[in-house]
PDB file of N, CA and C in Angstrom:
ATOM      1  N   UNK A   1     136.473 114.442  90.815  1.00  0.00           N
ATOM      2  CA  UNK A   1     135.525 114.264  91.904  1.00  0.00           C
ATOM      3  C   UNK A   1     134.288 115.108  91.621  1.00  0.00           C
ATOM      4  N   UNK A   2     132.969 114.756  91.505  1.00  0.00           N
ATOM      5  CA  UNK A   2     132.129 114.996  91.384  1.00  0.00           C
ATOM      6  C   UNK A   2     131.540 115.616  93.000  1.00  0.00           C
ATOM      7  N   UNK A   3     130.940 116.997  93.474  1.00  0.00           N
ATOM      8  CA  UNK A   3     130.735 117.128  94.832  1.00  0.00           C
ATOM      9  C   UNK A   3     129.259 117.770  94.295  1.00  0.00           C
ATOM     10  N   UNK A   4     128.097 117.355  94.949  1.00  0.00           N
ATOM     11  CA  UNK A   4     126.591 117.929  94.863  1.00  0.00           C
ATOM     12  C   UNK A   4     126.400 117.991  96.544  1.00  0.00           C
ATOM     13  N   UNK A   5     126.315 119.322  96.751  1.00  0.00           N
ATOM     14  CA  UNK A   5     125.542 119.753  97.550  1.00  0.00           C
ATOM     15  C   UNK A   5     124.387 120.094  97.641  1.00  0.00           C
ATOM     16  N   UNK A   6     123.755 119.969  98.837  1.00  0.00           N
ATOM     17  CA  UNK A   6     122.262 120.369  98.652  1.00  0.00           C
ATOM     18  C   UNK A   6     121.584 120.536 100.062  1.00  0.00           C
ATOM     19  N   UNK A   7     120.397 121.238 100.134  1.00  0.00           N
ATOM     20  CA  UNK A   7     120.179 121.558 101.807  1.00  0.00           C
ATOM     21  C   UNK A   7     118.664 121.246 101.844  1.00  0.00           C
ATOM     22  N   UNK A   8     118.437 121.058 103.154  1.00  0.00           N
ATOM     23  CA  UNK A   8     117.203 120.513 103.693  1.00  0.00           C
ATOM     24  C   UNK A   8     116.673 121.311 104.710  1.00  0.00           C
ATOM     25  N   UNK A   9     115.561 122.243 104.093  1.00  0.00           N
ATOM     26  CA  UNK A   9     115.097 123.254 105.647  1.00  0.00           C
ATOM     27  C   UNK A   9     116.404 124.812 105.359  1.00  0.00           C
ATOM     28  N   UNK A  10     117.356 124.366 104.543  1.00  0.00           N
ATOM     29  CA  UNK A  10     118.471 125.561 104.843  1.00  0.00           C
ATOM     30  C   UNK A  10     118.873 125.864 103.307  1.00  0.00           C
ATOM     31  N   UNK A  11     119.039 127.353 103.054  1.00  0.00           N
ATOM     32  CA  UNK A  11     119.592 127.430 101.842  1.00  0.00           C
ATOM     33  C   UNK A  11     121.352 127.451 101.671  1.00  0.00           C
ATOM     34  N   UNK A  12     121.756 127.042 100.784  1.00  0.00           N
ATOM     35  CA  UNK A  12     123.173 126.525 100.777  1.00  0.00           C
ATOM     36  C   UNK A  12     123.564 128.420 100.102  1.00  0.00           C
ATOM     37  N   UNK A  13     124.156 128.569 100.804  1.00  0.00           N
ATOM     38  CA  UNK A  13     124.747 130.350 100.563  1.00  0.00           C
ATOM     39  C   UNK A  13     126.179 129.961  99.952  1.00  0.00           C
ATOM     40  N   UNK A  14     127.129 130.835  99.377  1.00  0.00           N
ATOM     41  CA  UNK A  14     127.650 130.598  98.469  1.00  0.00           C
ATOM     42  C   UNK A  14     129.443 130.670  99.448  1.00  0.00           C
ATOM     43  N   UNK A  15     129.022 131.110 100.740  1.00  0.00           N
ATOM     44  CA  UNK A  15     129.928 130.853 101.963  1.00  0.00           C
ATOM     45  C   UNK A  15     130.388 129.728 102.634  1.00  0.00           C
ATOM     46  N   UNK A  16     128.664 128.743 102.590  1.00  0.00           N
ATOM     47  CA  UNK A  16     128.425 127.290 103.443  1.00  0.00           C
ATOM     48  C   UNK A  16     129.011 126.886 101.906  1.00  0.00           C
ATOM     49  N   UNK A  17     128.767 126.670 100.555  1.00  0.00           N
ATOM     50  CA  UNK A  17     129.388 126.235  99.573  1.00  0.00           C
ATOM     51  C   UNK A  17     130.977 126.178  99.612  1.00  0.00           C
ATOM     52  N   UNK A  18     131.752 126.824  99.836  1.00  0.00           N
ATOM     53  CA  UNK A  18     133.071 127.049  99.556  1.00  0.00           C
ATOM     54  C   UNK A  18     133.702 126.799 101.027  1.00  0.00           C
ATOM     55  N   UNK A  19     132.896 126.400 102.179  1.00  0.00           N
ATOM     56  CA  UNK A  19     133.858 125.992 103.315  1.00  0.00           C
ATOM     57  C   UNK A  19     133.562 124.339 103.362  1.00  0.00           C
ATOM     58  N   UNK A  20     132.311 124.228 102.785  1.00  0.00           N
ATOM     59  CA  UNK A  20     132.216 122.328 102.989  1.00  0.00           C
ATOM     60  C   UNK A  20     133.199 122.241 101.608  1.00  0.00           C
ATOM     61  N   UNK A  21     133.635 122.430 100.313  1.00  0.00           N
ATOM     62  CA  UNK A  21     134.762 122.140  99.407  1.00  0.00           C
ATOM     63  C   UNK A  21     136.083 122.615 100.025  1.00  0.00           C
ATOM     64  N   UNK A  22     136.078 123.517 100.490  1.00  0.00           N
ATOM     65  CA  UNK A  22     137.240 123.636 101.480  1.00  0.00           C
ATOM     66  C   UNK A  22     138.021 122.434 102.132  1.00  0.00           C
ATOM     67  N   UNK A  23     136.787 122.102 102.874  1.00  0.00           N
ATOM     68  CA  UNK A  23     137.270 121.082 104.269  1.00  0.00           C
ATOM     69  C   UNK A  23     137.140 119.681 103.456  1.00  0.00           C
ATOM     70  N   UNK A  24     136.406 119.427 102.638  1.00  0.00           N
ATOM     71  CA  UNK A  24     136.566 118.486 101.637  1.00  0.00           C
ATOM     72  C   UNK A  24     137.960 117.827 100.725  1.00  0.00           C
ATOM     73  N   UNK A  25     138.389 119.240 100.266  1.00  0.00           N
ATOM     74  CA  UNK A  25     139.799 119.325  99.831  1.00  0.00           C
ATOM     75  C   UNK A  25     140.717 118.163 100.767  1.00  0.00           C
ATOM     76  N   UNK A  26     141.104 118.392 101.782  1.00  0.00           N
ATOM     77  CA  UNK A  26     141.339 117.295 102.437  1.00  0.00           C
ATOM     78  C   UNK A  26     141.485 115.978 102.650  1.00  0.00           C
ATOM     79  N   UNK A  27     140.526 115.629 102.441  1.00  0.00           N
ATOM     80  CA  UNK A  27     140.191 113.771 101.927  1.00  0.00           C
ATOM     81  C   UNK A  27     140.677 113.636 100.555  1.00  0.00           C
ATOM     82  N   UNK A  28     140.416 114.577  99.395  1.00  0.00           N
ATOM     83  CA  UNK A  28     141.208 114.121  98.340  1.00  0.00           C
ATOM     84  C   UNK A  28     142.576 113.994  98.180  1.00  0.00           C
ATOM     85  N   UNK A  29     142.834 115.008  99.395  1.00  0.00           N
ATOM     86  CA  UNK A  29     144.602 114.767  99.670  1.00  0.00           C
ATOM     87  C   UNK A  29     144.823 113.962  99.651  1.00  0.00           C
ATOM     88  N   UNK A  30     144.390 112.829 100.752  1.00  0.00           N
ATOM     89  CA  UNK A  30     144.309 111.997 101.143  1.00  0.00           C
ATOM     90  C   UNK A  30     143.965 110.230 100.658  1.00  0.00           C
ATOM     91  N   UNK A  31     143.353 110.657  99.418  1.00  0.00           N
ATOM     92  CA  UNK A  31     142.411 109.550  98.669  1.00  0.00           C
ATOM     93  C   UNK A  31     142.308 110.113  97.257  1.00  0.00           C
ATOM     94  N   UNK A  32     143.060 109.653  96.235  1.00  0.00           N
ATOM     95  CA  UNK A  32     142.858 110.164  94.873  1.00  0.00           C
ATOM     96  C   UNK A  32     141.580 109.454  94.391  1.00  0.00           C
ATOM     97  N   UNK A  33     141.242 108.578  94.597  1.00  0.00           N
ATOM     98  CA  UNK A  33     140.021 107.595  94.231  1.00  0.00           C
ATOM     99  C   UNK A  33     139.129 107.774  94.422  1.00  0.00           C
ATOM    100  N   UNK A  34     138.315 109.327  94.918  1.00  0.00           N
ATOM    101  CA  UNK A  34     137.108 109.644  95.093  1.00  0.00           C
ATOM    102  C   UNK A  34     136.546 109.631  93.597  1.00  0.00           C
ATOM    103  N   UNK A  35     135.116 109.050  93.675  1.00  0.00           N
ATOM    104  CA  UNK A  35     134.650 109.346  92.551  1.00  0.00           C
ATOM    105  C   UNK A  35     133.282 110.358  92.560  1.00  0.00           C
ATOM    106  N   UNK A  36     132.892 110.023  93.840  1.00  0.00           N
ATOM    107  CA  UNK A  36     131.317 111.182  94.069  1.00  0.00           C
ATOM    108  C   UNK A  36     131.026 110.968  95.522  1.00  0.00           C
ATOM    109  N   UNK A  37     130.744 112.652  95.452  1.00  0.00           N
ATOM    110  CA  UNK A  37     130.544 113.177  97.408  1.00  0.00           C
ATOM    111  C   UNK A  37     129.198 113.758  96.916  1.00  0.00           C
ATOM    112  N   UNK A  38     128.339 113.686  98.028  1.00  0.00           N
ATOM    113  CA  UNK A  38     127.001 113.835  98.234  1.00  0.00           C
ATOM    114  C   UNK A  38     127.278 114.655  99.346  1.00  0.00           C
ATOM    115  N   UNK A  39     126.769 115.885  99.876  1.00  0.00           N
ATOM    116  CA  UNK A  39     126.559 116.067 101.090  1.00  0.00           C
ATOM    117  C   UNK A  39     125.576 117.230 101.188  1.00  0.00           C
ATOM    118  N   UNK A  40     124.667 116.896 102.607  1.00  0.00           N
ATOM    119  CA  UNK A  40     123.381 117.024 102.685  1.00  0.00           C
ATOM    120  C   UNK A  40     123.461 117.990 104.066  1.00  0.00           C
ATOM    121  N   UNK A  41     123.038 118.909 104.046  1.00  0.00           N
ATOM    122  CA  UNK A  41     122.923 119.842 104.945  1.00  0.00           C
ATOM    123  C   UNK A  41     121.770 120.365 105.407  1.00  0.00           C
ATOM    124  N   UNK A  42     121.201 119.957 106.643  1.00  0.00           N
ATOM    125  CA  UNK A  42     119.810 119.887 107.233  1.00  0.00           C
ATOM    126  C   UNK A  42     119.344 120.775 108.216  1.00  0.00           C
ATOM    127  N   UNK A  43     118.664 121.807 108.835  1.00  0.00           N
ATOM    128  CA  UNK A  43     118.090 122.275 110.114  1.00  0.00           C
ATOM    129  C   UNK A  43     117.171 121.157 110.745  1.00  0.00           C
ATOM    130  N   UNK A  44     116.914 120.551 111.479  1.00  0.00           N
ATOM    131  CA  UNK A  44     115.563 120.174 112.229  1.00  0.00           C
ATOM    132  C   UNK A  44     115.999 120.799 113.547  1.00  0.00           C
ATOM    133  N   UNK A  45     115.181 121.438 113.933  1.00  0.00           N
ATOM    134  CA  UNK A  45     114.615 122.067 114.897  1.00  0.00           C
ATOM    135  C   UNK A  45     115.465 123.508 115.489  1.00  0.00           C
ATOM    136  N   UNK A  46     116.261 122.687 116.380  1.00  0.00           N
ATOM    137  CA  UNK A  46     118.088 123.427 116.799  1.00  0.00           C
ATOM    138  C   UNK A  46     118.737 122.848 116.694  1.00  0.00           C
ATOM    139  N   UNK A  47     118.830 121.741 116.013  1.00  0.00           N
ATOM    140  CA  UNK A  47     119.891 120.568 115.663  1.00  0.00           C
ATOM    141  C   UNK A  47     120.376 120.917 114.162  1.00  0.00           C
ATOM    142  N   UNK A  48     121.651 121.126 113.830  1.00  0.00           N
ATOM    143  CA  UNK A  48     122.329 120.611 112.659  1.00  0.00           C
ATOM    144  C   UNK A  48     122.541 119.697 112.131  1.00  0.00           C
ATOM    145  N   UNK A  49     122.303 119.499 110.822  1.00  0.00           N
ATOM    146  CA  UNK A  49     122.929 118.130 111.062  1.00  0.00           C
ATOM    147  C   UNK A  49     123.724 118.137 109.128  1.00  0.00           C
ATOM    148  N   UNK A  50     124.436 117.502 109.652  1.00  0.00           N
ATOM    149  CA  UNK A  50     125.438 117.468 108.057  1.00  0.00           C
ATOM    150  C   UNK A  50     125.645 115.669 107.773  1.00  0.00           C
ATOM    151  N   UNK A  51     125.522 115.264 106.301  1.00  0.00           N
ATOM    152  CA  UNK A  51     125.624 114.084 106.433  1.00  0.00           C
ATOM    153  C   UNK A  51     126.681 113.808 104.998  1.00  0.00           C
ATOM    154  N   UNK A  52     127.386 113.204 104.623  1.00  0.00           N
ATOM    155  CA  UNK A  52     128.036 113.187 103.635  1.00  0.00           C
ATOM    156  C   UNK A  52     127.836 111.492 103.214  1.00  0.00           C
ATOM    157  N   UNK A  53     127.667 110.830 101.281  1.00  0.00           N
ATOM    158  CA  UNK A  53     128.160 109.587 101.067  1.00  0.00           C
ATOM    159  C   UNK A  53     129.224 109.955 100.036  1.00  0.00           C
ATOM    160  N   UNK A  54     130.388 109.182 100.559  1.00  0.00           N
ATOM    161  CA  UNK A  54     131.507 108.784  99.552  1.00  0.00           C
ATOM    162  C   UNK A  54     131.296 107.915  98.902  1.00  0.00           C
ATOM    163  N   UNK A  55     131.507 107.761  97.234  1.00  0.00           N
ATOM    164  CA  UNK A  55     131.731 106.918  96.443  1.00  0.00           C
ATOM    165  C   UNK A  55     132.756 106.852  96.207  1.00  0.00           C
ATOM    166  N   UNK A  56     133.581 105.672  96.954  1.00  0.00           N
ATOM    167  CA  UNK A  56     134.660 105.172  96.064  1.00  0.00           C
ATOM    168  C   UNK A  56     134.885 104.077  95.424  1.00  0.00           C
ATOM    169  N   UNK A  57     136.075 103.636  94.734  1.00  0.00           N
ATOM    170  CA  UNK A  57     135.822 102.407  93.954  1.00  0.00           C
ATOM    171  C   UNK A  57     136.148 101.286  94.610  1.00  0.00           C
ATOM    172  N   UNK A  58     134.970 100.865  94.700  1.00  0.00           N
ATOM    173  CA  UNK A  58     134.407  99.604  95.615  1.00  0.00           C
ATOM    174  C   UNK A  58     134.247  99.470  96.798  1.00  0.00           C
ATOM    175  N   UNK A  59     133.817 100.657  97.020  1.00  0.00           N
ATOM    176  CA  UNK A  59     133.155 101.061  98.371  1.00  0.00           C
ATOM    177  C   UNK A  59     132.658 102.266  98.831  1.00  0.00           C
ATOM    178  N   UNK A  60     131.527 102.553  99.502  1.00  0.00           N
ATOM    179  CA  UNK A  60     130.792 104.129  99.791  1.00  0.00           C
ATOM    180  C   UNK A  60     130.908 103.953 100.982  1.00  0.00           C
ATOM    181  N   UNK A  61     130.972 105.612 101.481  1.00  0.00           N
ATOM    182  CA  UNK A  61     131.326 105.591 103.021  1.00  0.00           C
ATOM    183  C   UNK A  61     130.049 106.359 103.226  1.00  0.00           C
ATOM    184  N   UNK A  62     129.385 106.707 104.362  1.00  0.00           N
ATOM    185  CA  UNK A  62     128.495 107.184 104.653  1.00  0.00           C
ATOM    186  C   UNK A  62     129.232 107.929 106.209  1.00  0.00           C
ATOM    187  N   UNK A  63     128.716 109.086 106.189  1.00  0.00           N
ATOM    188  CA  UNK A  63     129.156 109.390 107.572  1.00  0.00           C
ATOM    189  C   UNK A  63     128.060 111.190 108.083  1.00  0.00           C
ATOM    190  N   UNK A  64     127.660 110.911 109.696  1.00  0.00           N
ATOM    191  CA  UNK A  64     126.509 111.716 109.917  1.00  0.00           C
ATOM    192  C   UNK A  64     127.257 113.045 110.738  1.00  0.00           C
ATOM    193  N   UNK A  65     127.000 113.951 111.243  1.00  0.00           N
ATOM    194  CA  UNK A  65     126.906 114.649 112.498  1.00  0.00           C
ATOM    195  C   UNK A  65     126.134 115.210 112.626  1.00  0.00           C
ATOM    196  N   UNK A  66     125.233 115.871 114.183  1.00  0.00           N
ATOM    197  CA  UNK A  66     124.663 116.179 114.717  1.00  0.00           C
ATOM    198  C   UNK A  66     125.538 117.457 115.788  1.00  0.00           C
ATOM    199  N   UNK A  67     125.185 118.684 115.047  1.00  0.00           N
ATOM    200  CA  UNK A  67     126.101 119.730 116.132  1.00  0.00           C
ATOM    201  C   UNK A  67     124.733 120.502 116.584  1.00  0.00           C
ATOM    202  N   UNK A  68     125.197 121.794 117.282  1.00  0.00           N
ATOM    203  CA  UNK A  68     124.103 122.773 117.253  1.00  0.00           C
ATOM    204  C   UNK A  68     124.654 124.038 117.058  1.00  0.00           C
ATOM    205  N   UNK A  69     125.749 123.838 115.963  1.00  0.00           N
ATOM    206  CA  UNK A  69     126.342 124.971 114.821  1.00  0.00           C
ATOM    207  C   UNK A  69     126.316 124.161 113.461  1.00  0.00           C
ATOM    208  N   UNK A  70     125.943 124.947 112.322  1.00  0.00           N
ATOM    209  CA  UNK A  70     126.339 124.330 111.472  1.00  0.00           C
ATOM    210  C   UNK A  70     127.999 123.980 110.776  1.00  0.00           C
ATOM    211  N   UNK A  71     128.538 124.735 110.994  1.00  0.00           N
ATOM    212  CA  UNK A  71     129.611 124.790 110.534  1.00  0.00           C
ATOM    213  C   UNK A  71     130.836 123.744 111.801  1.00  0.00           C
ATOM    214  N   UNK A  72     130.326 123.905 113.238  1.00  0.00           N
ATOM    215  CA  UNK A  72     131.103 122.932 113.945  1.00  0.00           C
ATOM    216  C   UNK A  72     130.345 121.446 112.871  1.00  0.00           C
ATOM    217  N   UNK A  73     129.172 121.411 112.686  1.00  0.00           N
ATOM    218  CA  UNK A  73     128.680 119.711 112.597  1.00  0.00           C
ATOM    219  C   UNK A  73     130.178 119.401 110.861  1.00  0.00           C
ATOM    220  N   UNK A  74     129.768 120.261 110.249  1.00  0.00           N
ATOM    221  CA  UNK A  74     131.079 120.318 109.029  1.00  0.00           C
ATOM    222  C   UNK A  74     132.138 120.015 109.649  1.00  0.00           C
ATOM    223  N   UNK A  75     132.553 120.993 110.637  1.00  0.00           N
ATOM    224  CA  UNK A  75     134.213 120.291 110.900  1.00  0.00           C
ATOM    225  C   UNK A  75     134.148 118.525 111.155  1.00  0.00           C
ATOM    226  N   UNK A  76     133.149 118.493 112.771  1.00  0.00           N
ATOM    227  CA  UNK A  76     133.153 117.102 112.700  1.00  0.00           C
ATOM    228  C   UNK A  76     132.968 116.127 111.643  1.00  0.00           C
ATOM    229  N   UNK A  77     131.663 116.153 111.049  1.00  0.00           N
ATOM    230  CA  UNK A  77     131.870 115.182 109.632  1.00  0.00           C
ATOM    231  C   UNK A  77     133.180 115.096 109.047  1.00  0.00           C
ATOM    232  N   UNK A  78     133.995 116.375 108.780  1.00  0.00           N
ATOM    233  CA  UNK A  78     134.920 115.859 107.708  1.00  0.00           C
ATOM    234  C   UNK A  78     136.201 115.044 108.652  1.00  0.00           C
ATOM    235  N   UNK A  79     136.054 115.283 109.759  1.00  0.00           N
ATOM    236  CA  UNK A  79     137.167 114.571 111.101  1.00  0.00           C
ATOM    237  C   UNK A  79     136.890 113.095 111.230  1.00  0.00           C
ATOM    238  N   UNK A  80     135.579 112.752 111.166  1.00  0.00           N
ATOM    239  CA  UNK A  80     134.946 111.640 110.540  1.00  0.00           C
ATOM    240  C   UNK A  80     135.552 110.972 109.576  1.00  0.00           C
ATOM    241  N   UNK A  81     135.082 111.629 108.307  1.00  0.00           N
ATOM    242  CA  UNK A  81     134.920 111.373 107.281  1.00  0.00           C
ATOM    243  C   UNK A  81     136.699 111.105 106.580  1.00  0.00           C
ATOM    244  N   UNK A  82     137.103 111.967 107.347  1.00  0.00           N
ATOM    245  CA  UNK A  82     138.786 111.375 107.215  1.00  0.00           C
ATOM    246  C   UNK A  82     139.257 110.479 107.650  1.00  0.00           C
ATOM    247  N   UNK A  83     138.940 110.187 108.851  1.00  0.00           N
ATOM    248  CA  UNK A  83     139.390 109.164 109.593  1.00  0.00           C
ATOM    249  C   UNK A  83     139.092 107.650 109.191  1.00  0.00           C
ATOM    250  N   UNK A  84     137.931 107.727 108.265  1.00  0.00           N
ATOM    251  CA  UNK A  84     137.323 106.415 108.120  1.00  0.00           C
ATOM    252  C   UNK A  84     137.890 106.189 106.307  1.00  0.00           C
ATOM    253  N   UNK A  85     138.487 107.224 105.945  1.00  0.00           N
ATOM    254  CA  UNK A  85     138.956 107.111 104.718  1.00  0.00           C
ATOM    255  C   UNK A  85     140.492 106.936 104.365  1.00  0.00           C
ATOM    256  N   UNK A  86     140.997 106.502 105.902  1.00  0.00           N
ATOM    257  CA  UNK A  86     142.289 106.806 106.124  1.00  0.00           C
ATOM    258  C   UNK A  86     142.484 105.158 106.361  1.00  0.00           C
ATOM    259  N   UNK A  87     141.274 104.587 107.361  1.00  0.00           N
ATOM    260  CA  UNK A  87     141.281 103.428 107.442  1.00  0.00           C
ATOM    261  C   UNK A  87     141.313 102.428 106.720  1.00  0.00           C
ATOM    262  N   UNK A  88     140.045 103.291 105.561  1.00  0.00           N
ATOM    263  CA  UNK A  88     140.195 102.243 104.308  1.00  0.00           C
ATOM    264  C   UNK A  88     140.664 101.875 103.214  1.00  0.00           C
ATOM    265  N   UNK A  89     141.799 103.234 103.352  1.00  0.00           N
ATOM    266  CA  UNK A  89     143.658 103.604 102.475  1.00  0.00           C
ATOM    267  C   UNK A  89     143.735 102.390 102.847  1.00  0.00           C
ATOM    268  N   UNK A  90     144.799 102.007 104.640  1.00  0.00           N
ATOM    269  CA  UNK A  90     145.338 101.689 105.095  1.00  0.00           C
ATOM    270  C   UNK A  90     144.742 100.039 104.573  1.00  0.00           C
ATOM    271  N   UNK A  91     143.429  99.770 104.776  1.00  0.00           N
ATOM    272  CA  UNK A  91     143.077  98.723 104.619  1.00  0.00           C
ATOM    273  C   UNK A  91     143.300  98.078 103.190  1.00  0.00           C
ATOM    274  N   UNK A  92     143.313  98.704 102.446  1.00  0.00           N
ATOM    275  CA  UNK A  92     143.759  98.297 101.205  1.00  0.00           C
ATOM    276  C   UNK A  92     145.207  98.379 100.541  1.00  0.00           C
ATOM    277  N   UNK A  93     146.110  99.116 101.350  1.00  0.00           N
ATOM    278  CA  UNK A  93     147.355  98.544 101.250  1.00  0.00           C
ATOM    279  C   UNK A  93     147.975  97.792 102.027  1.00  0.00           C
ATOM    280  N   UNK A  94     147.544  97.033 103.121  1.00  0.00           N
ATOM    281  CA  UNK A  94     147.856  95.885 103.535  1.00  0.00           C
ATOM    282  C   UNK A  94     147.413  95.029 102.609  1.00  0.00           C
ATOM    283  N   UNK A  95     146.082  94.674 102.193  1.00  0.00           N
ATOM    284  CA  UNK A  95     145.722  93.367 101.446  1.00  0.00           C
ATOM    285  C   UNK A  95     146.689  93.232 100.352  1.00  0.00           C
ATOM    286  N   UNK A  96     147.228  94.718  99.894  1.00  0.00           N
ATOM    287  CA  UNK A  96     148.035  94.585  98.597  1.00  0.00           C
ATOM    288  C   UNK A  96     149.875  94.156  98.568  1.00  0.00           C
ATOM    289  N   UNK A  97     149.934  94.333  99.634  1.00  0.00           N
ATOM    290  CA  UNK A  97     151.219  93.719 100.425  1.00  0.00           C
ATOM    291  C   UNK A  97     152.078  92.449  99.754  1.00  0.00           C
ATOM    292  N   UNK A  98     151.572  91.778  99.721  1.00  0.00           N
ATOM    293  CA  UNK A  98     152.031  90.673  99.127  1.00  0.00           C
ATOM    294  C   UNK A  98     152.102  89.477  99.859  1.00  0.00           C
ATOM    295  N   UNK A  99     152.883  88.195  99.848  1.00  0.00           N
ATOM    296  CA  UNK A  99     152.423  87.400 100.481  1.00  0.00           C
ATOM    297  C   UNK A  99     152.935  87.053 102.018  1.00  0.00           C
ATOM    298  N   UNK A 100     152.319  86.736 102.730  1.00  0.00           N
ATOM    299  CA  UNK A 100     153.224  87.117 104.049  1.00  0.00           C
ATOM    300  C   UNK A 100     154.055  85.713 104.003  1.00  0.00           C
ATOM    301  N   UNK A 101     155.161  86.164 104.681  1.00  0.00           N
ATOM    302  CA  UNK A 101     156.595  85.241 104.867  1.00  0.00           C
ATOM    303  C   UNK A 101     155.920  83.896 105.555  1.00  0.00           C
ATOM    304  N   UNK A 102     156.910  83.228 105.604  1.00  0.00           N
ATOM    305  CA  UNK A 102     156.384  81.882 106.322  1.00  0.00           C
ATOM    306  C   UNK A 102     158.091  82.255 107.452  1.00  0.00           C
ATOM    307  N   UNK A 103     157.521  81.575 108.541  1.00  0.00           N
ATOM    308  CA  UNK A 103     158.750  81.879 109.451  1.00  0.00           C
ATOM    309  C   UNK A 103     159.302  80.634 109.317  1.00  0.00           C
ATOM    310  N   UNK A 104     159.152  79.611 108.823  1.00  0.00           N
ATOM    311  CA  UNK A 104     160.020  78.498 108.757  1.00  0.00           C
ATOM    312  C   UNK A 104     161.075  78.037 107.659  1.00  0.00           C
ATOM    313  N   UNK A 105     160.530  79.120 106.818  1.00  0.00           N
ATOM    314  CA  UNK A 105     161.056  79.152 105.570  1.00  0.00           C
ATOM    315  C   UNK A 105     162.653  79.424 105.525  1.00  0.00           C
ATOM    316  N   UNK A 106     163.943  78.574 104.552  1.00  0.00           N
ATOM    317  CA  UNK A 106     165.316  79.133 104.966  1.00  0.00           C
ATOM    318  C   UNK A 106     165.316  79.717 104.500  1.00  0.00           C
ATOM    319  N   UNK A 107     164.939  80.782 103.835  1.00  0.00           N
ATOM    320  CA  UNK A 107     165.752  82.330 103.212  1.00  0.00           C
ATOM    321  C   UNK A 107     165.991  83.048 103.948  1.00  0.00           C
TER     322      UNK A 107
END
């Protein structure tokens, strides 16, 4: 897994580095098939905002938050960012299932 961080308005300290790979850790639990995380860490104004894109194979996830901590907007994204990567596990081992039964069938 390839992870580039980078900040906007904020410098990425070597603390905010090692808790967004932290909470990151997680989804790879979860998903061996990551191939590249982007995530973008912003000030505007008093708003936080954290945004992450997943590359996976054959499909990127994109996912935003808006806190007014930085480190809560991190938790949320990755609560996000799990959830929607959990979906699209799930979604791809149904399609891989095989063929569904016929109920009329005598076996």
């Amino acid at each position: 897994m390839n992870l580039k961080i980078s900040g906007h308005h904020l410098e990425i300290t070597p603390a905010i580095h090692a808790y967004v790979t932290g909470k990151l850790e997680r989804v790879t639990r979860h998903f061996d098939n990551v191939i590249d995380v982007n995530v973008i860490l912003s000030v505007d104004k008093l708003k936080q905002k954290a945004e992450v894109t997943v590359h996976l194979s054959g499909k990127d996830i994109f996912v935003e938050s808006i806190e007014e901590d930085l480190y809560a907007a991190i938790d949320s994204l990755v609560d996000k960012l799990d959830r929607q990567i959990q979906k699209y596990k799930q979604k791809i081992q149904d399609h891989h299932r095989g063929q569904k039964v016929n109920p009329t069938d005598p076996d």
